[in-house]
Protein backbone atom coordinates (compact mmCIF):
# COMPACT_ATOMS: atom_id res chain seq x y z
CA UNK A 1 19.71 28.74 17.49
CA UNK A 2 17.58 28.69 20.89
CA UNK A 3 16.99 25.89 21.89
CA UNK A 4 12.74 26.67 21.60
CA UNK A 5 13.35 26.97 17.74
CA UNK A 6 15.21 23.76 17.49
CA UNK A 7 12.32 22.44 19.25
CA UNK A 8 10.09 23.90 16.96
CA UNK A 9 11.96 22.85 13.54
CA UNK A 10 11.81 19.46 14.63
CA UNK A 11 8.28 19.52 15.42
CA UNK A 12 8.22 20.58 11.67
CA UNK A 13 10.12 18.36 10.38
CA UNK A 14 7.97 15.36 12.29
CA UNK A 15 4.69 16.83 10.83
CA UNK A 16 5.81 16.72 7.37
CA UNK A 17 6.78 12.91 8.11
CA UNK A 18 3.77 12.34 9.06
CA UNK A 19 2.22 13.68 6.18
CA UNK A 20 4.19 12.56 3.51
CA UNK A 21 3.01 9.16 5.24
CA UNK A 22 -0.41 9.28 4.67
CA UNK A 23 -0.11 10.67 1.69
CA UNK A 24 2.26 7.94 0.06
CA UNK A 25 -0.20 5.58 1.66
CA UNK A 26 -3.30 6.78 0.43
CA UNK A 27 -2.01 6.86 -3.42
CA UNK A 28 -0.15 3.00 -2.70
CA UNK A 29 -3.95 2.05 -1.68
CA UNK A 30 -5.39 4.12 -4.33
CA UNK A 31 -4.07 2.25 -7.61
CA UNK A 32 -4.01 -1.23 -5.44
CA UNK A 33 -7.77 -0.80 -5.01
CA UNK A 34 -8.00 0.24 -8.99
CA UNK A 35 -6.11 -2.72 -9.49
CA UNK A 36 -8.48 -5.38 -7.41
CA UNK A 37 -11.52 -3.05 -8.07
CA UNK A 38 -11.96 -2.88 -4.50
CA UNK A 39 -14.60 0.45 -3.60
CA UNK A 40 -13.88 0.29 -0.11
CA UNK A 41 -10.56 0.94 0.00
CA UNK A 42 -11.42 3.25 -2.30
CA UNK A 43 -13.72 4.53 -0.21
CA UNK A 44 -11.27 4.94 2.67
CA UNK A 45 -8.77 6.84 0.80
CA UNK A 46 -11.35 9.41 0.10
CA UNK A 47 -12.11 9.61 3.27
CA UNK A 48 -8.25 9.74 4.61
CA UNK A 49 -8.19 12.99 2.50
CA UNK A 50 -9.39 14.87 5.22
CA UNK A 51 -7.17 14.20 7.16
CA UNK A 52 -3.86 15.20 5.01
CA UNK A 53 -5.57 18.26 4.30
CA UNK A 54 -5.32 19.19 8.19
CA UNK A 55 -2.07 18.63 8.40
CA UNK A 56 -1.36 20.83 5.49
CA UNK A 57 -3.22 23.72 7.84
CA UNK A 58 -1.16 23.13 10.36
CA UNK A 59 2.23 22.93 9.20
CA UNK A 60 1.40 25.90 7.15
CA UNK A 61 0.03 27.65 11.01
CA UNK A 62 3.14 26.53 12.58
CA UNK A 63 5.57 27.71 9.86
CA UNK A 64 4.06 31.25 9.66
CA UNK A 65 4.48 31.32 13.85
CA UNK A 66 7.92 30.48 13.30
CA UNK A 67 8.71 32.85 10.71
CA UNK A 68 6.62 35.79 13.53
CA UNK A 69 8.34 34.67 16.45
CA UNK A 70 11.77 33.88 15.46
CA UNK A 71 12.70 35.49 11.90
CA UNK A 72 15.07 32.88 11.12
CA UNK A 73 17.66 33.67 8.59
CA UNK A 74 19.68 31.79 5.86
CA UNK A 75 19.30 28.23 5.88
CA UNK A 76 16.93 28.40 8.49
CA UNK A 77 14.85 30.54 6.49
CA UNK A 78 15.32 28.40 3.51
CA UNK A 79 13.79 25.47 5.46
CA UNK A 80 10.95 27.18 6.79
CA UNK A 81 9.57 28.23 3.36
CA UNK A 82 10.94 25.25 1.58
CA UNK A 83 8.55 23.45 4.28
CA UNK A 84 5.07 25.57 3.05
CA UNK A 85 5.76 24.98 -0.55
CA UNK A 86 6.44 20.81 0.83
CA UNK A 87 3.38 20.65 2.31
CA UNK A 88 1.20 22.31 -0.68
CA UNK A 89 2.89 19.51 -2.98
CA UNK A 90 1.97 16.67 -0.68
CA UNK A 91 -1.34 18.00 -0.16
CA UNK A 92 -2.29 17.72 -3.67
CA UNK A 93 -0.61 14.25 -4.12
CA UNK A 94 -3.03 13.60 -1.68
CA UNK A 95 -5.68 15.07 -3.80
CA UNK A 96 -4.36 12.94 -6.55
CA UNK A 97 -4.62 9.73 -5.05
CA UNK A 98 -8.40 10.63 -3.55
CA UNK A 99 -8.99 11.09 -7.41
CA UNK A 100 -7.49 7.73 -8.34
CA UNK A 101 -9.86 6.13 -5.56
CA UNK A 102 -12.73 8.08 -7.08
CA UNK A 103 -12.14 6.47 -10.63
CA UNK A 104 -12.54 2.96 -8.96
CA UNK A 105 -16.40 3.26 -8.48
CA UNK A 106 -16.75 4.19 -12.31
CA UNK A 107 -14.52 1.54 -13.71
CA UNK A 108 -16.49 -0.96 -11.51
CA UNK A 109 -19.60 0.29 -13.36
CA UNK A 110 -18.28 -1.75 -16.17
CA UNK A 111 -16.62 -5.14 -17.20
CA UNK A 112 -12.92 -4.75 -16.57
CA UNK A 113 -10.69 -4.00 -19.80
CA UNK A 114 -7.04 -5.19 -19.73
CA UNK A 115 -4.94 -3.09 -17.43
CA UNK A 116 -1.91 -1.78 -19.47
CA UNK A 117 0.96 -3.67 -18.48
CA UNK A 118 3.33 -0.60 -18.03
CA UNK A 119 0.71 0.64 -15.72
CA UNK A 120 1.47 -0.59 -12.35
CA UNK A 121 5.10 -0.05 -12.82
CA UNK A 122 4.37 3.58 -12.86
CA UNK A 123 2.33 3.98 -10.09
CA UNK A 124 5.36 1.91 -8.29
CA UNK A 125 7.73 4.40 -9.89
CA UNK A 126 5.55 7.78 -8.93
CA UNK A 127 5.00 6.00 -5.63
CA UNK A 128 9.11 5.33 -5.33
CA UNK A 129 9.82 9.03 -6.79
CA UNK A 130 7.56 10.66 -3.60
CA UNK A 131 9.18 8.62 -0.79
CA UNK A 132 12.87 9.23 -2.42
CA UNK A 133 11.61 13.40 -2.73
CA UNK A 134 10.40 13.29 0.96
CA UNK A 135 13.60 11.64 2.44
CA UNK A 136 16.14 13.97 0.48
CA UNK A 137 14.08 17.00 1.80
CA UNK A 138 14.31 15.97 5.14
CA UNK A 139 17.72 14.64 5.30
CA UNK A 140 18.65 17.75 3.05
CA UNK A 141 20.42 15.64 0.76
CA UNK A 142 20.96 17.27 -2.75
CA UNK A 143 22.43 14.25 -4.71
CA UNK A 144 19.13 11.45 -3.72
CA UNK A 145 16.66 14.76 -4.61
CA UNK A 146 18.39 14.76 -8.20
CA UNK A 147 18.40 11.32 -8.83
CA UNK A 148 14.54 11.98 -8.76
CA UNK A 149 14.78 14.87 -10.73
CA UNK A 150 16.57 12.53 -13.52
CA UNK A 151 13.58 9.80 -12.93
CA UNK A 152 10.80 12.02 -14.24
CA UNK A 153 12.11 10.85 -17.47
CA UNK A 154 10.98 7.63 -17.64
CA UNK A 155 7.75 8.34 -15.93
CA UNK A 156 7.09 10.98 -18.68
CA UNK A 157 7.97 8.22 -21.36
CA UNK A 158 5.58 5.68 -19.35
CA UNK A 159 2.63 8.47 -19.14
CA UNK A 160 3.24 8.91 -23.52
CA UNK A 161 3.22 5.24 -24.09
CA UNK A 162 0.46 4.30 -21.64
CA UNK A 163 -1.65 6.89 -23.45
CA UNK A 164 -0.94 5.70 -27.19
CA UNK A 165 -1.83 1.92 -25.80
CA UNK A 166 -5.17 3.30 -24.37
CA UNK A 167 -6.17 5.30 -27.14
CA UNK A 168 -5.56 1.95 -29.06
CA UNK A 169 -7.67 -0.17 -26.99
CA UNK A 170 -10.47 2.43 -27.30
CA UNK A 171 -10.20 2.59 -30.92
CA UNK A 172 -10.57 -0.93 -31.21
CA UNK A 173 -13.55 -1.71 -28.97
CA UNK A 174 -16.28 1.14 -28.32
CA UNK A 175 -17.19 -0.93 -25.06
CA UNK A 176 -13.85 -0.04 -23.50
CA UNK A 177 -14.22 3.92 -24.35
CA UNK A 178 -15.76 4.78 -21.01
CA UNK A 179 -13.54 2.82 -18.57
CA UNK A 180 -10.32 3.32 -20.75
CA UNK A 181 -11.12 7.14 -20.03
CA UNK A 182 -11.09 6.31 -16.44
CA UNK A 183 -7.95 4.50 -16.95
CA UNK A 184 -6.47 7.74 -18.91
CA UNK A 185 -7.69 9.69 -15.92
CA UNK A 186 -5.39 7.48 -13.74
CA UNK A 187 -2.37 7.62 -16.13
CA UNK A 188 -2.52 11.42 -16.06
CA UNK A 189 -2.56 11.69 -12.20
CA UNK A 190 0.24 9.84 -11.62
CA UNK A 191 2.14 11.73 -13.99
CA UNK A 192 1.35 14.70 -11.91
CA UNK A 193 2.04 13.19 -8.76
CA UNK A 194 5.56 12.54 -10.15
CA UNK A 195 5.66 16.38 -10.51
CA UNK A 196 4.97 16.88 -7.39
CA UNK A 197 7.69 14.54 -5.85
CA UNK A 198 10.15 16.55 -8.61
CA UNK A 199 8.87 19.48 -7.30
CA UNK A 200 9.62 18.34 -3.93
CA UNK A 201 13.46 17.07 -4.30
CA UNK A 202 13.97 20.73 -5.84
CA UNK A 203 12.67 22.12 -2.42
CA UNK A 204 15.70 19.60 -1.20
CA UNK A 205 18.34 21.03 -3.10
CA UNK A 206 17.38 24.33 -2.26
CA UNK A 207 16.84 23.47 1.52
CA UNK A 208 20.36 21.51 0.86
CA UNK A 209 22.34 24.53 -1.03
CA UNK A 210 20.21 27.14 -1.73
CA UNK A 211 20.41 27.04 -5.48
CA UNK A 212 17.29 27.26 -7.33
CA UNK A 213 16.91 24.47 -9.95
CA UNK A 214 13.19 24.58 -10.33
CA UNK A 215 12.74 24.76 -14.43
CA UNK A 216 16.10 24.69 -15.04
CA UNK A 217 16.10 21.07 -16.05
CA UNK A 218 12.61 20.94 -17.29
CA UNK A 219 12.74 20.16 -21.18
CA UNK A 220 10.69 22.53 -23.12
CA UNK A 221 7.19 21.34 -24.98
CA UNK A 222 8.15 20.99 -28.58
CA UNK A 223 6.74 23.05 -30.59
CA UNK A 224 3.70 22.68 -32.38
CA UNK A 225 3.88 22.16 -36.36
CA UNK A 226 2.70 24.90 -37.79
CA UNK A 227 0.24 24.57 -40.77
C-alpha cells in the first residue's frame, strides 16, 4: 500500500475515534442527566449533536475519496465500507442519546416516579456494549466484537423486564402515566443503541475476516398466536 493511503486509513481510523467519543459521551451524559434531572446537561447533549453529525459527513467524504482515488481491494476494501456503515451506526447512537436528553425536560415537568432499578445497569451495559463494538472494529478483533454480539441478550431481557415493571407502575398510579412514558421512551432507545453497537462488532468481524454474520445470530420474533 502507498504510503499516501496508509496515511489516509489512519486518518480514518482517528476520525471514527473521535466520533465514537463523543458519541459514547453524549449518551453517558444523557441518562446521567435523566438520572439527576439535570436540563442543562441535557441541554448540552442536544447541542453536541451537531457536532457528531459532521463528523459523520466527513468520514463518509473522505471514504468515498478513498474508494475514487485509490480503489483499494480486499481487506482494504472491506475496511473502507465497513467504515461508512460505522459511522451511520454511531451517528444515530448519537441521535439516540440527543433523544434521551430531550426526555429530561418532560420528566422534569412532573414529580419524579421511582427509577426502575434495572435501569441504570442498562444504560451502563448499552454504554459498555458501544465502547467494546468501537475497539474490536478498530483493532479488527473478531473474538471482543462477538462477545458483544452474545451481550445483546441480556440487554434484550433488561429492555422486556424494564417494560413489564413500567407498565406496572403506570397501571397502578395514573399520575405516573405521562413520565413513565418518558421513561419507556428511554428504555426503548437504549435497546436500540445496543443494536447499533451489535451492528457495529459485526462490521468488526467482517473488517476482521470477511464473513458476514449480520442476522445470522439474530433470534427470530416469535410468532404471534393466532386467534
Amino acid at each position: 500500500m502507498l504510503k499516501k493511503t496508509v496515511k489516509e486509513f489512519d486518518h480514518l481510523s482517528r476520525s471514527l475515534v473521535r466520533m465514537a467519543g463523543l458519541v459514547e459521551e453524549a449518551l453517558a451524559t444523557a441518562t446521567t442527566a435523566l438520572f439527576e434531572r439535570d436540563r442543562e446537561a441535557a441541554r448540552k447533549v442536544i447541542a453536541g449533536d451537531d457536532a457528531v453529525d459532521a463528523l459523520e459527513n466527513e468520514l463518509q467524504e473522505e471514504c468515498m475519496r478513498v474508494l475514487a482515488l485509490h480503489a483499494p481491494l480486499a481487506g482494504d476494501l472491506r475496511w473502507v465500507a465497513a467504515v461508512l456503515l460505522a459511522a451511520t451506526d454511531l451517528e444515530r447512537v448519537g441521535d439516540l442519546a440527543a433523544g434521551i436528553a430531550g426526555r429530561v425536560h418532560a420528566l422534569t415537568l412532573f414529580p419524579p416516579i421511582p427509577i426502575p432499578a434495572g435501569l441504570p445497569e442498562m444504560a451502563a451495559r448499552a454504554g459498555g456494549m458501544l465502547r467494546e463494538a468501537v475497539d474490536a472494529f478498530v483493532g479488527r478483533d473478531r473474538a471482543a466484537a462477538l462477545r458483544v454480539v452474545a451481550a445483546d441478550d441480556e440487554v434484550d431481557r433488561a429492555n422486556a423486564a424494564l417494560i413489564r415493571e413500567l407498565v406496572g407502575t403506570m397501571t397502578a398510579d395514573p399520575a405516573a402515566v405521562e413520565p413513565g412514558l418518558g421513561l419507556f421512551t428511554v428504555v426503548r432507545h437504549l435497546e436500540k443503541a445496543a443494536d447499533h453497537a451489535v451492528s457495529l462488532a459485526e462490521e468488526a468481524v467482517y473488517v476482521a475476516d470477511g464473513a458476514l454474520i449480520r442476522h445470522a445470530h439474530r433470534t427470530p420474533a416469535p410468532a404471534a398466536n393466532p386467534g
